[in-house]
Protein backbone atom coordinates (compact mmCIF):
# COMPACT_ATOMS: atom_id res chain seq x y z
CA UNK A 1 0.00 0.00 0.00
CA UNK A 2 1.04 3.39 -1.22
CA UNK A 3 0.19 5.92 1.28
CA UNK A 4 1.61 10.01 1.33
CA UNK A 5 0.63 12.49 3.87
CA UNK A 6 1.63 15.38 6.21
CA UNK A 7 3.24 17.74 7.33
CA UNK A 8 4.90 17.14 10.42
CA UNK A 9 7.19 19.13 12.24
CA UNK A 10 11.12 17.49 11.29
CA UNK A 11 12.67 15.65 14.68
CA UNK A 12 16.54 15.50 14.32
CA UNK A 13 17.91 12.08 14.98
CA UNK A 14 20.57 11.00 16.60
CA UNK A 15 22.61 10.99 13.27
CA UNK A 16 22.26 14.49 12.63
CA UNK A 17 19.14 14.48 10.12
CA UNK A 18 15.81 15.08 9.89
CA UNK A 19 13.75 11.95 9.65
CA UNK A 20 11.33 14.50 7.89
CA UNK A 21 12.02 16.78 4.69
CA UNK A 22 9.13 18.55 2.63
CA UNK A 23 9.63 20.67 -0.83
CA UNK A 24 7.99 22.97 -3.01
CA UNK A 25 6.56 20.25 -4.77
CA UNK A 26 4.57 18.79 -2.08
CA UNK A 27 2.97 21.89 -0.66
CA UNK A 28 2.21 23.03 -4.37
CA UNK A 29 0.55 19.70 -4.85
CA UNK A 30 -1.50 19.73 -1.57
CA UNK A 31 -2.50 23.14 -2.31
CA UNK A 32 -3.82 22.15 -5.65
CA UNK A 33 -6.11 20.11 -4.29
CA UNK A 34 -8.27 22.47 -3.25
CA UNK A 35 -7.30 25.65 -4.90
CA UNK A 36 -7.99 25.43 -8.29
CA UNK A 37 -6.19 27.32 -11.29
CA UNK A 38 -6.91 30.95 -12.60
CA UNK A 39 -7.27 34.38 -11.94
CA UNK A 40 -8.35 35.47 -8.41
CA UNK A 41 -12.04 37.18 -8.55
CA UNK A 42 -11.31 39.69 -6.09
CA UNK A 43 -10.72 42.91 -7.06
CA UNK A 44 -12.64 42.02 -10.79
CA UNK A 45 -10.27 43.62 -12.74
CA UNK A 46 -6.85 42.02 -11.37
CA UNK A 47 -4.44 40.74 -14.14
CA UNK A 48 -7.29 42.49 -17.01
CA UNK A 49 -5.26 44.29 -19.92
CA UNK A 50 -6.74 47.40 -21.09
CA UNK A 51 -5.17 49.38 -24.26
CA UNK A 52 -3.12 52.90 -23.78
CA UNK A 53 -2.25 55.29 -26.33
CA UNK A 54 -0.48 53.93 -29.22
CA UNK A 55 1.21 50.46 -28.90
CA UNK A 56 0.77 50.06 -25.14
CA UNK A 57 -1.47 48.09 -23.16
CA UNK A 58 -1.44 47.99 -19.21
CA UNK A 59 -2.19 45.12 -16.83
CA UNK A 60 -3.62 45.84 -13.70
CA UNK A 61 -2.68 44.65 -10.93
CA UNK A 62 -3.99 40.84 -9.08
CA UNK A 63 -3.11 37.36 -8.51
CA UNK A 64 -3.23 34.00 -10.28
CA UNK A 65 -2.90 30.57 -8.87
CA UNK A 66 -1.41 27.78 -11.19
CA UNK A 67 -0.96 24.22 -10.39
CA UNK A 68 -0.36 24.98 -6.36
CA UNK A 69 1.68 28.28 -7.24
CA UNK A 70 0.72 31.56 -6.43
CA UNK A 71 2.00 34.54 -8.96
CA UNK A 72 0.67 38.62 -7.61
CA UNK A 73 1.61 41.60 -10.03
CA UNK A 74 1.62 44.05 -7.11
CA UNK A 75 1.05 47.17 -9.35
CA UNK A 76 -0.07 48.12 -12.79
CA UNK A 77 2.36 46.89 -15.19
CA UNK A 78 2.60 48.57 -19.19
CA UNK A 79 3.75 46.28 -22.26
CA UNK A 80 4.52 47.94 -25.80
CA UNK A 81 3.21 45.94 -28.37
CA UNK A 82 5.80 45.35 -31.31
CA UNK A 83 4.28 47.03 -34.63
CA UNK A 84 3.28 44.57 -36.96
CA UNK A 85 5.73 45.07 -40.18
CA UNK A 86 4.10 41.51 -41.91
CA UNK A 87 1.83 41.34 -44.78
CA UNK A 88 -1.20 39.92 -42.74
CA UNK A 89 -2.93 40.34 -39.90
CA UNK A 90 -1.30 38.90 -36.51
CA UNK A 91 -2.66 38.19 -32.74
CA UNK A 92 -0.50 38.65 -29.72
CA UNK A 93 -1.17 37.49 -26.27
CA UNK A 94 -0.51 37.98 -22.61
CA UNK A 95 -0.04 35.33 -20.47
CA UNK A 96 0.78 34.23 -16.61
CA UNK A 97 3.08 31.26 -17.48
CA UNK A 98 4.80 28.64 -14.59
CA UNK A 99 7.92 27.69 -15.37
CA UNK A 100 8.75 24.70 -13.03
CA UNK A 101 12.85 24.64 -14.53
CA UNK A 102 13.55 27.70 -13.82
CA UNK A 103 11.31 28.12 -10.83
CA UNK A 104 9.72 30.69 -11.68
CA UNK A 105 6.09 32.53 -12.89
CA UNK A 106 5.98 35.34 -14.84
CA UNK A 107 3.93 37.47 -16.83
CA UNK A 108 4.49 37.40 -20.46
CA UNK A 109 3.78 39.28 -24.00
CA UNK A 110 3.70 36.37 -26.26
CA UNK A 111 4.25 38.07 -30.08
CA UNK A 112 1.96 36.69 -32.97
CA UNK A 113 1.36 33.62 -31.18
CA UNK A 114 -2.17 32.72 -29.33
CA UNK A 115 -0.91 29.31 -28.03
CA UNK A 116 -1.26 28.33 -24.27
CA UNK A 117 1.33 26.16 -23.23
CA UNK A 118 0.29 23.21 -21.10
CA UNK A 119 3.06 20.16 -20.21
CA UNK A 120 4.07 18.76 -17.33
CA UNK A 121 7.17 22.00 -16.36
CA UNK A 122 5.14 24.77 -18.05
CA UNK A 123 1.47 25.85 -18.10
CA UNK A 124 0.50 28.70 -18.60
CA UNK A 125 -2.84 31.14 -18.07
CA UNK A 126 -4.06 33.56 -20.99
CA UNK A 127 -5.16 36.71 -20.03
CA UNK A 128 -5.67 38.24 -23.44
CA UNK A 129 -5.28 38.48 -26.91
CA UNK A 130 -4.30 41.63 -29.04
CA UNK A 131 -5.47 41.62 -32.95
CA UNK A 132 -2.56 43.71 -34.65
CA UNK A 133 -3.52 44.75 -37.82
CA UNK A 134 -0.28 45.20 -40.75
CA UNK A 135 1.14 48.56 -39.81
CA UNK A 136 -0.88 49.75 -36.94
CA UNK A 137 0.35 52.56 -34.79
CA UNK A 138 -2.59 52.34 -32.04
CA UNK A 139 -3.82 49.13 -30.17
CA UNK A 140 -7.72 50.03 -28.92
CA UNK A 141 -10.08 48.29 -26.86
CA UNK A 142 -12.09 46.75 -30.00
CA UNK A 143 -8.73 44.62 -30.47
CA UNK A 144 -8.54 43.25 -27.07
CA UNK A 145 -10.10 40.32 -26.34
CA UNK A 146 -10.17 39.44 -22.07
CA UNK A 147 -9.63 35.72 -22.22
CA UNK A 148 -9.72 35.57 -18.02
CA UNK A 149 -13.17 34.11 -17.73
CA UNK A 150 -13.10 31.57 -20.87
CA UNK A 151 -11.77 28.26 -18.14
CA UNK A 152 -9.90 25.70 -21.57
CA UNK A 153 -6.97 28.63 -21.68
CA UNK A 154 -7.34 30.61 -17.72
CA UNK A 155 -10.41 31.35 -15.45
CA UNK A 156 -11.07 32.49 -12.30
CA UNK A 157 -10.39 31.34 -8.58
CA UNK A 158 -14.29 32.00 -7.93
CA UNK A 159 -13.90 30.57 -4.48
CA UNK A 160 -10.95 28.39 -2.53
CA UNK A 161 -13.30 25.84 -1.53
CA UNK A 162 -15.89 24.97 -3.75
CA UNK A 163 -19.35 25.22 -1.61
CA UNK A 164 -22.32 22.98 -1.84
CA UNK A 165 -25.42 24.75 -2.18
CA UNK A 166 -27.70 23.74 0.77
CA UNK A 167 -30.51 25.07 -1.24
CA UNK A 168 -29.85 22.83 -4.28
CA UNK A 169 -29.07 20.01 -2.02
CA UNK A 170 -32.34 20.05 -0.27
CA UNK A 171 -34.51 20.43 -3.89
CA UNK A 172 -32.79 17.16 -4.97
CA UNK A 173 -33.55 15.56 -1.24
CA UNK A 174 -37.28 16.90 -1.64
CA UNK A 175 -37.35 15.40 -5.59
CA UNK A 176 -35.87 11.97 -4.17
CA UNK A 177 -38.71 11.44 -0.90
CA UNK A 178 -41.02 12.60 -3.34
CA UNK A 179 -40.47 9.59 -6.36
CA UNK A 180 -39.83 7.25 -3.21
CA UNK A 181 -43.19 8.17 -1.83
CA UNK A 182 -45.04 7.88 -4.49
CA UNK A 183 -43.43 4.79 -5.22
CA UNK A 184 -45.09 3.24 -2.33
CA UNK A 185 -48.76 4.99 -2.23
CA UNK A 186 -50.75 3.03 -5.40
């Protein structure tokens, strides 16, 4: 039998050792458990990227939680979009990406590329997109596109432990008696 738990506090034995030694890895799992991935709710526009003048966008400031790690932008943070010199239209993207390598998260301006990475070191959360068309000189709010509520590429940590609604709950209890009891009266 396979069995993992904890945490306990580390005794030293009489070797010199602890006979109990925990990581990054283990908490992050644990946490994950319970916590799932996304964009923390609270305040409604944390981590939401909003366009400036010209080639600049700014994301505000919040918190995401990926895979048991916990990334904060503590203040309002500008990217400058590169211009787009190519002959056809191109979409950029801004993402919160884990990097479990270099142990690190970070936020990211991903250029002409819309892909959200997702393997076993790296994973990453899309805020948003940006539609560049050839030439621009001015990114506006029409070419944004907030990608923080769609859940296949981010999402939002709605609440750390998922509740049961009591009222829900009882309406199935009520529909049960009520198929049992008739089940019974002819």
């Amino acid at each position: 039998m396979a069995e993992r738990y904890g945490f306990f506090n580390a005794v030293e034995t009489s070797s010199g050792t602890y006979d109990r030694t925990y990581n990054a890895e283990d908490f992050a799992s644990y946490f994950s458990k319970f916590i799932g991935n996304g964009v923390f709710a609270n305040p409604s526009d944390g981590l939401k990227v909003s366009a400036q003048s010209g080639l600049k966008v700014t994301v505000k400031a919040g918190s995401a939680y990926i895979d048991g790690y916990y990334y904060e932008l503590t203040e309002d943070t500008t990217l400058t979009i590169q211009v787009n010199s190519s002959s056809y239209i191109q979409t950029d993207s801004v993402a919160i990406r884990l990097d479990k390598i270099n142990r690190k998260m970070s936020l990211m301006l991903k250029q002409d590329d819309t892909s959200v990475l997702n393997t076993t070191t790296v994973k990453e959360l899309q805020l948003t997109t940006i539609k560049k068309g050839v030439g621009v000189t001015n990114i506006s709010a029409a070419d944004i596109t907030d990608k923080r509520p769609y859940n296949d590429v981010c999402g939002f940590v709605t609440g750390v432990v998922q509740q049961i609604s009591t009222s829900d709950l009882f309406s199935q209890f009520t529909a049960m008696f009520n198929e049992w009891f008739d089940g019974i009266n002819p």
